[in-house]
Protein backbone atom coordinates (compact mmCIF):
# COMPACT_ATOMS: atom_id res chain seq x y z
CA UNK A 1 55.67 368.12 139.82
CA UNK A 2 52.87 367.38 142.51
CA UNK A 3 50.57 370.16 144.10
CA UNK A 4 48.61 369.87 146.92
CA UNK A 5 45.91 372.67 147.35
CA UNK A 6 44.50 373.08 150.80
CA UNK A 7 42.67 375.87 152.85
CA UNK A 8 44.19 373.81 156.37
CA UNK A 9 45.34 371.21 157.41
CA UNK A 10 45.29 369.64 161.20
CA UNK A 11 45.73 366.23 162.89
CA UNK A 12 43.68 364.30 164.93
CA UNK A 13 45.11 365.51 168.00
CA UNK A 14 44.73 369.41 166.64
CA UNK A 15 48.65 369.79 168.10
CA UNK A 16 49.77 370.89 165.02
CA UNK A 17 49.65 369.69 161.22
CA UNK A 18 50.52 366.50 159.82
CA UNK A 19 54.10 366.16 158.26
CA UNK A 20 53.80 366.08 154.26
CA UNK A 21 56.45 365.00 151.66
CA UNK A 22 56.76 364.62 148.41
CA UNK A 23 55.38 368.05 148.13
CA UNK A 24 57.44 370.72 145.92
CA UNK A 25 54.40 373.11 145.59
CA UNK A 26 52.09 374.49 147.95
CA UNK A 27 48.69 376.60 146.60
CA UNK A 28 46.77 378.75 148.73
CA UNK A 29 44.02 381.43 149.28
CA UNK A 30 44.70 382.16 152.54
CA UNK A 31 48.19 381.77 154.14
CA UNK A 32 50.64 379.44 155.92
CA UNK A 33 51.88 379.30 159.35
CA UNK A 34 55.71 378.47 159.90
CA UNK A 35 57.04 377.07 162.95
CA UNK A 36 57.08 379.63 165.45
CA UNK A 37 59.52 380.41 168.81
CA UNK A 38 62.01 382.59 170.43
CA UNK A 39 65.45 382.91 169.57
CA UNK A 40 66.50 380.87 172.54
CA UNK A 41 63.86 377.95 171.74
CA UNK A 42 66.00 377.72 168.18
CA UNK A 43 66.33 373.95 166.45
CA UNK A 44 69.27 372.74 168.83
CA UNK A 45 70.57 370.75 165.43
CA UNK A 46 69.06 372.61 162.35
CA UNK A 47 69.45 372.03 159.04
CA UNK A 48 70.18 373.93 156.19
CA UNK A 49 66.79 375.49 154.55
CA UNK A 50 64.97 375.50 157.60
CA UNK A 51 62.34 378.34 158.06
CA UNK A 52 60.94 379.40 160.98
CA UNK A 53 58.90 382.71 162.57
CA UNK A 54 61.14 384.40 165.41
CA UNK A 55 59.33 386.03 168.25
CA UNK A 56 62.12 387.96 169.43
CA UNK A 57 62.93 389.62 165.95
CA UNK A 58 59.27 389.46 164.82
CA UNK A 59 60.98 388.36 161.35
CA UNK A 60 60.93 385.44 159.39
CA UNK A 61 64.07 383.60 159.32
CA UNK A 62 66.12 380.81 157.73
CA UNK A 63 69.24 378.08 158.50
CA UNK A 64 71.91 378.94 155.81
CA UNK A 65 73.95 376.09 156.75
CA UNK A 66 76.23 378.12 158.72
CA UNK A 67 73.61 380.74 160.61
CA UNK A 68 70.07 381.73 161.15
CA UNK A 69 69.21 385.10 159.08
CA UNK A 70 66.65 387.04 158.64
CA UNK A 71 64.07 387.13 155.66
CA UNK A 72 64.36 390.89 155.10
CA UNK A 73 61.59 392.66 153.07
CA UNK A 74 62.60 396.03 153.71
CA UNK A 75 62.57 398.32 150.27
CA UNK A 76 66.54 400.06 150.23
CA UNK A 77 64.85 401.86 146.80
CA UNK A 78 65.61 405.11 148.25
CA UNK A 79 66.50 407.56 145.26
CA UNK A 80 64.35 410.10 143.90
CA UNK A 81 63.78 409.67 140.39
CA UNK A 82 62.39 413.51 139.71
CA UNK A 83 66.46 414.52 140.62
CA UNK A 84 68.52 414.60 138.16
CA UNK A 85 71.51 414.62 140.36
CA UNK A 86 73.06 411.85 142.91
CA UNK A 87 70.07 411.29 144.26
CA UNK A 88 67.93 410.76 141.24
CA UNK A 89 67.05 407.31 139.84
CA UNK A 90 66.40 404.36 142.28
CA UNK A 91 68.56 402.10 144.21
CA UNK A 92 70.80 401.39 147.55
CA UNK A 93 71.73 405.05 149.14
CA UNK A 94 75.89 405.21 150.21
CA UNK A 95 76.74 407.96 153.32
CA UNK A 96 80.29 409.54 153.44
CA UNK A 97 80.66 410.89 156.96
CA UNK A 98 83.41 413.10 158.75
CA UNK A 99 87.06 413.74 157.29
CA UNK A 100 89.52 416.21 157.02
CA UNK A 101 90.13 419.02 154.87
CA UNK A 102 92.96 421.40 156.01
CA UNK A 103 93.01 422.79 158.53
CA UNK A 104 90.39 420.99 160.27
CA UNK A 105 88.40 417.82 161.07
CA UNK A 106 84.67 417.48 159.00
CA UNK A 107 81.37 416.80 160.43
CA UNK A 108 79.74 417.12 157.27
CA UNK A 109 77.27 413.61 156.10
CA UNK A 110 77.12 413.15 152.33
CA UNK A 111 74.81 411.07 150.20
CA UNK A 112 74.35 409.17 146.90
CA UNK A 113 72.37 406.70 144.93
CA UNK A 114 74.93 404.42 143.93
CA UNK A 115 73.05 403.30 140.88
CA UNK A 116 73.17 406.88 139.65
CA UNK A 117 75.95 409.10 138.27
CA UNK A 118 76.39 412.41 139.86
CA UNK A 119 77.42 414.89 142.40
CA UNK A 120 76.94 414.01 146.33
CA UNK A 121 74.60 415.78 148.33
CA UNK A 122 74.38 417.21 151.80
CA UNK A 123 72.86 414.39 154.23
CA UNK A 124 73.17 416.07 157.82
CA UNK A 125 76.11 416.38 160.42
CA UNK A 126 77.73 413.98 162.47
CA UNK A 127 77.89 414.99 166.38
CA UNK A 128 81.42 415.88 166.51
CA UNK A 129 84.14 416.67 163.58
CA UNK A 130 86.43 413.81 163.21
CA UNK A 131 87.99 411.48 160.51
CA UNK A 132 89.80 408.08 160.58
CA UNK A 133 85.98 407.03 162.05
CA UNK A 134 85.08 403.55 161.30
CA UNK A 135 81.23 403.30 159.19
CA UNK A 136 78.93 400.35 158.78
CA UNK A 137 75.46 400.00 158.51
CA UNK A 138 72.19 398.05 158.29
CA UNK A 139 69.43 398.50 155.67
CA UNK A 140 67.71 401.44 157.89
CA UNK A 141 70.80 402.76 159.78
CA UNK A 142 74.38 404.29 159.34
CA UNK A 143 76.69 404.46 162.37
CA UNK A 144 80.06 405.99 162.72
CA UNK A 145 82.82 404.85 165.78
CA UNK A 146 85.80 406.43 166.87
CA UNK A 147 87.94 409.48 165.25
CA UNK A 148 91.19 411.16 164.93
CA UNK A 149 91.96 412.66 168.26
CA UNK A 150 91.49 409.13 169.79
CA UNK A 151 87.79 408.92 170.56
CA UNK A 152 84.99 406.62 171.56
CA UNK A 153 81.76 407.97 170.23
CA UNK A 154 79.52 406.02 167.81
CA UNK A 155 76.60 408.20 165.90
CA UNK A 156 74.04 406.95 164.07
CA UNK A 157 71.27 408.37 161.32
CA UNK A 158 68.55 406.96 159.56
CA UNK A 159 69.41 406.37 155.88
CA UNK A 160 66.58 406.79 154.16
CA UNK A 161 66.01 410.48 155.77
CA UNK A 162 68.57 413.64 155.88
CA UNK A 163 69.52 415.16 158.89
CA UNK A 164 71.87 415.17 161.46
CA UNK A 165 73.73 412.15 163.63
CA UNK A 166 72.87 411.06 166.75
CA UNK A 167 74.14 409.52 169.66
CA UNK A 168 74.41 405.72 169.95
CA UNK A 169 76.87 405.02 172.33
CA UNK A 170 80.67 404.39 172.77
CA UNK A 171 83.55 401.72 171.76
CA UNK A 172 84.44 400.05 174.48
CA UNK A 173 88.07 401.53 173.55
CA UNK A 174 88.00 404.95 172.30
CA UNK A 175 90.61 405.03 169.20
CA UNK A 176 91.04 406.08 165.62
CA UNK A 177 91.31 404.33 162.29
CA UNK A 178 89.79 401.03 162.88
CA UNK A 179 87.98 399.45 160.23
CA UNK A 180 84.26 397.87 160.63
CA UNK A 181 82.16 394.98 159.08
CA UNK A 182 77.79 394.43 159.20
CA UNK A 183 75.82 391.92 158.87
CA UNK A 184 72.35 392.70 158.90
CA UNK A 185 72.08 393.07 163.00
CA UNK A 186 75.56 393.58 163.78
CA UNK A 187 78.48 395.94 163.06
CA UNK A 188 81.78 395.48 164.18
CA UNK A 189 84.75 397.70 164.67
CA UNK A 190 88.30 396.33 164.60
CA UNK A 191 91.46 397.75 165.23
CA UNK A 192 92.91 400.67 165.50
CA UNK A 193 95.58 403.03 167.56
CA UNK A 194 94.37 403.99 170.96
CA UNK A 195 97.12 406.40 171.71
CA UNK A 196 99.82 405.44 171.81
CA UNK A 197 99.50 402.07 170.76
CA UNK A 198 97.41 400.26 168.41
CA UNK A 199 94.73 397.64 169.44
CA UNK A 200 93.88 394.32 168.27
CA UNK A 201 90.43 394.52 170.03
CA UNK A 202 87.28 393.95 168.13
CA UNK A 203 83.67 395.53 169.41
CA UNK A 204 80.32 394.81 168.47
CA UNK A 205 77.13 396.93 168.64
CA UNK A 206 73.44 395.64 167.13
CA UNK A 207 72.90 398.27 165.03
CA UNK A 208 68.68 398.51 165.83
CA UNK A 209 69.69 399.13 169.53
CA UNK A 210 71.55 401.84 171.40
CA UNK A 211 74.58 401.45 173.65
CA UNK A 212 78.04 400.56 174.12
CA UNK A 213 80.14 397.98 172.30
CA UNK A 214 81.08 394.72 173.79
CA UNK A 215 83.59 392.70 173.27
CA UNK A 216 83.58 390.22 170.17
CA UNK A 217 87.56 388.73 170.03
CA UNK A 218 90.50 390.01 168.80
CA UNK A 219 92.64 390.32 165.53
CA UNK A 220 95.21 388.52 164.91
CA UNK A 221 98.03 391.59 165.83
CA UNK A 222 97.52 394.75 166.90
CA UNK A 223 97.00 396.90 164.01
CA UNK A 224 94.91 400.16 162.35
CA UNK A 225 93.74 401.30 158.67
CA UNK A 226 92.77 397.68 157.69
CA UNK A 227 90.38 397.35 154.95
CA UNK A 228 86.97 396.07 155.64
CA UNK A 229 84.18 393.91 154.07
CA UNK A 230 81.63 391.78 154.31
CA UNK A 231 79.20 388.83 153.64
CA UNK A 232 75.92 388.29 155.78
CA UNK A 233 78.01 385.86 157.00
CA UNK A 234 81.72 386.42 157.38
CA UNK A 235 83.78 389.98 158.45
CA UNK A 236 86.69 390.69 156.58
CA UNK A 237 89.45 392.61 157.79
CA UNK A 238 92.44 393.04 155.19
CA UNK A 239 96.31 395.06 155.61
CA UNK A 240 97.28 397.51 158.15
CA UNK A 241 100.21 398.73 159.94
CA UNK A 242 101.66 395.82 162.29
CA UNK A 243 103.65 398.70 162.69
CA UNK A 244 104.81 398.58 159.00
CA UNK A 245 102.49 397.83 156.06
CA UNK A 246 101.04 394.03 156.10
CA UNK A 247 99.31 392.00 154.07
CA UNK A 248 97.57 389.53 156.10
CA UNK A 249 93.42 389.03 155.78
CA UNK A 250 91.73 387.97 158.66
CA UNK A 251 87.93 386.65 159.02
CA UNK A 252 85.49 386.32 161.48
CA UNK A 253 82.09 384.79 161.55
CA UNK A 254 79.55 388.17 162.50
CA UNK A 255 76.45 386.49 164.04
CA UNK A 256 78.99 384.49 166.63
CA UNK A 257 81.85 385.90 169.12
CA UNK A 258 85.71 384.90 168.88
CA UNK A 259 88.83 385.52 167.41
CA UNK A 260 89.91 386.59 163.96
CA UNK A 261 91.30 383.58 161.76
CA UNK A 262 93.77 383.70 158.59
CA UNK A 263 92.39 384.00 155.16
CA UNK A 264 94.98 384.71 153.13
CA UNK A 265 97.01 387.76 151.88
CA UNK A 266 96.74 390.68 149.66
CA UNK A 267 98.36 390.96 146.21
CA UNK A 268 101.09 393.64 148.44
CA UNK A 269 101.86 394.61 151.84
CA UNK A 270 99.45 397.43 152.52
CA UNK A 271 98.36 400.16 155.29
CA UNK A 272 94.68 401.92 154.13
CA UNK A 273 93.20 399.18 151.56
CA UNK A 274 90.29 400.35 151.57
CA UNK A 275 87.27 397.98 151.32
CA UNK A 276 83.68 397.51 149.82
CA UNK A 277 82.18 394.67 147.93
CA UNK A 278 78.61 392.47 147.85
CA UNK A 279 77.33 389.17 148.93
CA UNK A 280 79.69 387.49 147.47
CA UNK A 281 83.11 389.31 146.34
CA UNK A 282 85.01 391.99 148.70
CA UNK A 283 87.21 394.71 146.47
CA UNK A 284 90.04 396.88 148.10
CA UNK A 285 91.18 399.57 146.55
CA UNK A 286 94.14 402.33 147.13
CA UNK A 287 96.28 402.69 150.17
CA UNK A 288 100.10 402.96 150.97
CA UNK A 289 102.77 400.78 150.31
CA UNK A 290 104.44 402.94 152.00
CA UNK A 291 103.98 405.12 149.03
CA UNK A 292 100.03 405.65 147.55
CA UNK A 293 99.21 403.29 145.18
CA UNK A 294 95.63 403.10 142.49
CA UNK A 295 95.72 399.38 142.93
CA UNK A 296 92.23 397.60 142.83
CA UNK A 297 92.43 393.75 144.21
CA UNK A 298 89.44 391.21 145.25
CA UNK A 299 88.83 388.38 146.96
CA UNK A 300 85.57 385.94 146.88
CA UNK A 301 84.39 386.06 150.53
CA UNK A 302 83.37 382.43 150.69
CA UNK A 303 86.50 381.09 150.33
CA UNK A 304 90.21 381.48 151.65
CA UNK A 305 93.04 382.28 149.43
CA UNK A 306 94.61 385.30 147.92
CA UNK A 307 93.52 388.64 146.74
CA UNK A 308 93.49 388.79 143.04
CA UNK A 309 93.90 392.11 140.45
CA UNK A 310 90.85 393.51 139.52
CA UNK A 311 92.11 397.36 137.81
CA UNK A 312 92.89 400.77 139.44
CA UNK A 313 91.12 403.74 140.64
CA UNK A 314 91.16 407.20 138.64
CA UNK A 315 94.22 408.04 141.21
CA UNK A 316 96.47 406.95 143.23
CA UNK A 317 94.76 407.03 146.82
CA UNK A 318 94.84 406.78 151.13
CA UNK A 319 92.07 407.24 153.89
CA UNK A 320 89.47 407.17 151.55
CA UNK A 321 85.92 406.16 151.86
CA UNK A 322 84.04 403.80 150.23
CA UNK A 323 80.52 402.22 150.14
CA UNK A 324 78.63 399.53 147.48
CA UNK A 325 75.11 398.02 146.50
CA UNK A 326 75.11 394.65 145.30
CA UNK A 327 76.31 396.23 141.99
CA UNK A 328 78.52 398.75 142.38
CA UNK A 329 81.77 399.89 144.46
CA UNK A 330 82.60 403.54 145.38
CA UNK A 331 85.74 405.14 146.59
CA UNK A 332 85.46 408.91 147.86
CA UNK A 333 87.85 411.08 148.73
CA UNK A 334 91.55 410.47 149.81
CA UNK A 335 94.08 411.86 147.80
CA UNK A 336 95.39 414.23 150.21
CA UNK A 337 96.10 416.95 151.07
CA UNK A 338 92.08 417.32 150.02
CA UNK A 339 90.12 415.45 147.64
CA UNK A 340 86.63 414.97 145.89
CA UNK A 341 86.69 412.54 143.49
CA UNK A 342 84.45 409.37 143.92
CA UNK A 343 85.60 406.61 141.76
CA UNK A 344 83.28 403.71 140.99
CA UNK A 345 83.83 399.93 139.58
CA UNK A 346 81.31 396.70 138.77
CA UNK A 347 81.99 394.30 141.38
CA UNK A 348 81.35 391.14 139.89
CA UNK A 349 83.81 392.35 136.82
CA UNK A 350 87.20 393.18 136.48
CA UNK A 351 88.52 396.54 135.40
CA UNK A 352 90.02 400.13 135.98
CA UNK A 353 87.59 403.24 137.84
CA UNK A 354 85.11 405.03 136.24
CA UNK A 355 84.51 408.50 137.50
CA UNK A 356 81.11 409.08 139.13
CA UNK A 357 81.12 412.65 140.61
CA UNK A 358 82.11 414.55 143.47
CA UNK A 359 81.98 415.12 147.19
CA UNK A 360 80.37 417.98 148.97
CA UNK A 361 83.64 418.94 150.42
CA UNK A 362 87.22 417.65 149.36
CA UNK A 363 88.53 415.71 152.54
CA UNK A 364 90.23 412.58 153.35
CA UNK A 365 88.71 410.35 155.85
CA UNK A 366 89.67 406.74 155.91
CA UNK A 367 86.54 404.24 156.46
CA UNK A 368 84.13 407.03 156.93
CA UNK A 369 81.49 405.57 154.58
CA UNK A 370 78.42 402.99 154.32
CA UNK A 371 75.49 402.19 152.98
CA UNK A 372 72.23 399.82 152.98
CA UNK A 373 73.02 397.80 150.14
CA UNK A 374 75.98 396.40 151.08
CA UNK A 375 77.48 392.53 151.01
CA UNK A 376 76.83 391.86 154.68
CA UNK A 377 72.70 392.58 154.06
């Protein structure tokens, strides 16, 4: 290995350093510049590795091959390790927002630290009661769109605090049970029945900003209750009623805008699969058939193909939520009539549910949770 140790470097010219190669190590005491620009004045032809300083974002940022993404440094460490419940220890925080527990919709926000064991805790409120609302998130915010009425609000919070939801805007149709994908500046919502007819439109926000949705594409077919998760770079969106159960997945790419393309199919034909995962595998668990099932299935989010058995929840399961950290999956909720139980499962294994506490309030939701440790970050 060669190292070069320099405190700076320069050209004749002083336009800028001289190229060097051969290098695999640099040394310094002081620090290095990258390449520098807006997002607009981007490498028209850029290849993978590439590193550059964007002065829109004010973030460092990097070519996977596929996108630019951002070099995040925030800390998602948000547990308290003087609790001894759900929000002791340290690790990625998961929200479960809205639902419905008879004879009424929710507004109630609960938390976790998904590396922990234990009970949920009371977060805040959302601005309105509602379930079937669509959740997503980024590493600093949660956001919830849509509910049962047919509506088009979207809250937001900020995870690492408590407290209650606030306005960010509205879908740019307002409509129940859609499901939603993130990246780490977008969230998407897909889907859904805008009374009386279901929707194959999908919306995107950027989640740091306030406002209405635009429009990103559209799903393959009309549908509502798909399962949803996510890569930094890919959305999946997996089952739904077409109007009966189906098992088709569908991708997009998040940082671009267009239609939703075929990935493959799930192990069943299935309304309410609902979805979590990491970086790298997406895991759907529960849903109808038409009748409940426990079913667990997975998919690696790179590729195309098939869903795959991974194990099955604690019990059999619809319009649940769920949430993950690059570790773990949760499911909460959604054995109706009322529910509490949040199941968990190792991602990157195979195997049946472990129980990991309980909600705040038994309700069934469907897609009502996130969190900031999730596959898309």
């Amino acid at each position: 290995m060669s190292r070069l140790n320099v405190s700076n470097l320069f050209n004749e010219n002083e336009d800028g350093a001289p190229v060097v190669s051969g290098i695999s190590t640099f040394s310094s005491p002081n620090y290095f510049v990258p390449p520098s620009g807006s997002t607009a004045q981007r490498p028209s032809s850029p290849g993978e590795g590439m590193i550059r300083f964007n002065t829109d974002s004010g973030h460092l940022e990097y070519y996977t091959g596929e996108l630019w993404v951002d070099v995040i440094t925030n800390n998602n460490e948000l547990g308290d390790q003087n609790n001894t419940n759900s929000s002791g220890g340290t690790g990625a925080r998961g929200l479960f927002g809205g639902g419905y527990a008879a004879p009424a919709n929710q507004d109630v926000i609960d938390y976790v630290t998904i590396s922990t064991l234990g009970n949920a805790q009371d977060f805040g409120n959302l601005t309105v009661a509602r379930y079937a609302a669509a959740a997503n998130a980024d590493r600093t915010r949660g956001l919830w769109g849509g509910q049962n009425p047919t509506n088009d609000v979207i809250d937001y919070v900020t995870i690492s605090s408590t407290g209650n939801a606030q306005d960010f805007g509205n879908l740019s149709v307002g409509r129940r049970g859609a499901g939603s994908a993130a990246n780490s500046t977008r969230a998407l919502f897909g889907g859904g029945v805008a009374s009386p007819t279901k929707v194959n439109t999908i919306d995107y926000v950027t989640i740091q900003s306030t406002g209405n949705a635009v429009d990103f594409g559209d799903l393959i077919a009309a549908t509502n209750n798909v399962g949803t998760c996510q890569s930094p770079v890919r959305a999946i969106f997996a089952g739904g009623s077409t109007p009966a159960e189906d098992s088709t997945i569908q991708y997009v790419t998040t940082s671009t805008t267009g239609n939703a393309q075929d990935f493959g199919d799930l192990v069943q034909n299935q309304f309410d699969a609902i979805g979590c995962g990491n970086a790298t595998r997406g895991v759907h668990g529960g849903g109808l058939t038409p009748s409940k099932v426990s079913t667990i299935q997975f998919i690696t989010i790179a590729t195309l193909g098939n869903a795959q058995d991974f194990g099955d929840l604690t019990r059999t399961m619809q319009h649940g939520n769920s949430t993950s950290s690059p570790i773990r999956g949760l499911w909460a909720g959604g054995a109706a009539p009322n529910d509490d139980t949040i199941d968990f499962v190792t991602i990157q294994t195979t195997g049946n549910a472990v129980d990991f506490g309980n909600l705040t309030v038994a309700r069934w939701s469907g897609e009502g949770g996130c969190s900031n440790g999730h596959g898309g970050l």
